[in-house]
C-alpha atoms as a PDB file:
ATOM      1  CA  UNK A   1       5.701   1.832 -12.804  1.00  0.00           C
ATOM      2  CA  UNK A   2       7.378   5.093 -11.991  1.00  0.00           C
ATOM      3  CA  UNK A   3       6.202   5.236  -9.325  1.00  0.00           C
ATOM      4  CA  UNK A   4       8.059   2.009  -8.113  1.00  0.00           C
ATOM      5  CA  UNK A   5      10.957   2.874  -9.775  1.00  0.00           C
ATOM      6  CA  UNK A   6      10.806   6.514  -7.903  1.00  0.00           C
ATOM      7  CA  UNK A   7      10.096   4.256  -4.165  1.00  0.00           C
ATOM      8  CA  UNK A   8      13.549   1.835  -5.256  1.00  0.00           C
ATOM      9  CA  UNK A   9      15.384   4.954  -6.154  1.00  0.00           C
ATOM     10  CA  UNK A  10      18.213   6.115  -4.354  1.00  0.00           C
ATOM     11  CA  UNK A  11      17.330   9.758  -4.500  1.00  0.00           C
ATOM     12  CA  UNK A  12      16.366  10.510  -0.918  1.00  0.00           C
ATOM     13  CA  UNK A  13      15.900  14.342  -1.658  1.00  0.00           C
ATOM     14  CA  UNK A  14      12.635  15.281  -0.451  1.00  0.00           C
ATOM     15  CA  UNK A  15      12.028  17.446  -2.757  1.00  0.00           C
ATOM     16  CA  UNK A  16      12.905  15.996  -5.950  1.00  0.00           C
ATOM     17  CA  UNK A  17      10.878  12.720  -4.587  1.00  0.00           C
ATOM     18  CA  UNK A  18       8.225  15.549  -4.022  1.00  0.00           C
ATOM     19  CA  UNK A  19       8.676  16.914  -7.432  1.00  0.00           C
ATOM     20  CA  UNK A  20       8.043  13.753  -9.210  1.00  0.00           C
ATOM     21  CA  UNK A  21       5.531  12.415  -7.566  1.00  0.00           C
ATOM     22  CA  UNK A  22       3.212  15.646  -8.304  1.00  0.00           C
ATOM     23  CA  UNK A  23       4.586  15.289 -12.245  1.00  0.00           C
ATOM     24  CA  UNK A  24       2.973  11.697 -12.010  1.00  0.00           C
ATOM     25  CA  UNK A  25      -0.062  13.237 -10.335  1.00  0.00           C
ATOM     26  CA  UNK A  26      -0.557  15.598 -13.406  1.00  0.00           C
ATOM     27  CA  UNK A  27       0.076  12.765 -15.581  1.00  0.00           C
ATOM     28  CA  UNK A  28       3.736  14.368 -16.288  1.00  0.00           C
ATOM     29  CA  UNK A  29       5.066  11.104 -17.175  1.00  0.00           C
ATOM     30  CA  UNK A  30       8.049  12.252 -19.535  1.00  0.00           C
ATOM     31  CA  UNK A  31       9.047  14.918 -17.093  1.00  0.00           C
ATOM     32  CA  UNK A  32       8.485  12.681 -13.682  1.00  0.00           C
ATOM     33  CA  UNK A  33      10.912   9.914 -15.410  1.00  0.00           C
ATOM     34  CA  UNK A  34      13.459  12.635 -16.861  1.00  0.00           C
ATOM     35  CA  UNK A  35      13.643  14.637 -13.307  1.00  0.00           C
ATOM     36  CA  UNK A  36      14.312  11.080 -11.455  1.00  0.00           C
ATOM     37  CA  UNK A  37      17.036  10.032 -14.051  1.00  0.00           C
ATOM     38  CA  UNK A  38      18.855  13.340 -14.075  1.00  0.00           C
ATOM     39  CA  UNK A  39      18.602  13.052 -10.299  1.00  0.00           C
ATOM     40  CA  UNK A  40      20.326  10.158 -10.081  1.00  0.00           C
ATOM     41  CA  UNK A  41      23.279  11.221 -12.887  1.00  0.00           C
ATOM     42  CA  UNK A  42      23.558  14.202 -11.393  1.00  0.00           C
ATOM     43  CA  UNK A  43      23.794  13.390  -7.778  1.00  0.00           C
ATOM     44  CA  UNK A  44      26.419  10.492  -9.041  1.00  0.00           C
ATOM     45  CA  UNK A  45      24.089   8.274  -7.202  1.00  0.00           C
ATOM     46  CA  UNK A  46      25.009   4.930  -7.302  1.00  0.00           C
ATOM     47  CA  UNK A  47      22.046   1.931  -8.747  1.00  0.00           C
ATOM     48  CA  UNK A  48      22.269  -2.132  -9.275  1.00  0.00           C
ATOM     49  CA  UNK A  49      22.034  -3.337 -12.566  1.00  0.00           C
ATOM     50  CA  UNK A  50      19.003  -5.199 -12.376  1.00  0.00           C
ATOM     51  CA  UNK A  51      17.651  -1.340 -11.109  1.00  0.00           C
ATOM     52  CA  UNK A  52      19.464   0.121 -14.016  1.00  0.00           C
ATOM     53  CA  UNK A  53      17.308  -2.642 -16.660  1.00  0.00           C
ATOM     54  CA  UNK A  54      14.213  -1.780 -14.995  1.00  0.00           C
ATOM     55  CA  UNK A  55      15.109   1.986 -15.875  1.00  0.00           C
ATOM     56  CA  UNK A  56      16.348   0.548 -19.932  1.00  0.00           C
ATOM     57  CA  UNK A  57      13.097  -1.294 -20.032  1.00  0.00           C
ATOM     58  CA  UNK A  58      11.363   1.685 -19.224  1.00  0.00           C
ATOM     59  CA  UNK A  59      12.698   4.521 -21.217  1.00  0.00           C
ATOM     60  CA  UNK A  60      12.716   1.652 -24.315  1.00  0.00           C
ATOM     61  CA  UNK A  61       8.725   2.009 -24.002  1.00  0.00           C
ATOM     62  CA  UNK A  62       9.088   5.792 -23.531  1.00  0.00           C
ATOM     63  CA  UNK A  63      11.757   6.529 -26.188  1.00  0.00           C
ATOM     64  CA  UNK A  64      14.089   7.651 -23.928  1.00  0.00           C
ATOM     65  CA  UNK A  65      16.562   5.902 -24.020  1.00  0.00           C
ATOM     66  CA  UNK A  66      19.582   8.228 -24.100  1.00  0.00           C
ATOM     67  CA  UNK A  67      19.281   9.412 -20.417  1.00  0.00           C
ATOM     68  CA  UNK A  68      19.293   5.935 -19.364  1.00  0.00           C
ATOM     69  CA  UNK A  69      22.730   5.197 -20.701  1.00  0.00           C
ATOM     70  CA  UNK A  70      23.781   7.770 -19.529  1.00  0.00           C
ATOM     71  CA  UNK A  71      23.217   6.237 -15.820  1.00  0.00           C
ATOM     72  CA  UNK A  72      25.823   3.184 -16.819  1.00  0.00           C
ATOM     73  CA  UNK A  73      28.876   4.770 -15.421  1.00  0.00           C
ATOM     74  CA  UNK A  74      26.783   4.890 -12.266  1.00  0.00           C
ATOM     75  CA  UNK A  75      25.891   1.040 -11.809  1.00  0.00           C
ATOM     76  CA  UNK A  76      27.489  -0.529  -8.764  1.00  0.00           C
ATOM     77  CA  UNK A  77      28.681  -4.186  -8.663  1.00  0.00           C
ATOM     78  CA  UNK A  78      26.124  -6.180  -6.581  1.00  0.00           C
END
């Protein structure tokens, strides 16, 4: 599922795509969903809403919630 989410990302930073995928490889899940959320806050990069629930529904399962909301401010009207 991270995976997906990683492929419908806008982060098009090689290396940070790079970086997560070998955190899913290691089965880094925490840290390959935490480095692709701070990616996006940090770059300002904009998402959709329905991107943004797929995120919510995500972290919900993973507990981690907080950096999710935090990617609000960055949701772009479809």
């Amino acid at each position: 599922m991270i995976g997906g989410l990683l492929n419908d990302s806008p982060i098009t930073r090689e290396d940070v795509i790079k970086n997560v995928r070998e955190f899913l490889t290691v089965g880094e899940f925490g840290l390959a969903f935490d480095t692709m959320c701070s990616w996006i806050y940090e770059d300002d990069l904009m998402i959709s809403s329905s991107y943004h629930g797929r995120l919510r529904e995500l972290a919900e399962d993973m507990g981690a919630v907080e950096i999710v909301d935090k990617l609000q401010e960055h949701i772009r009207d479809e």
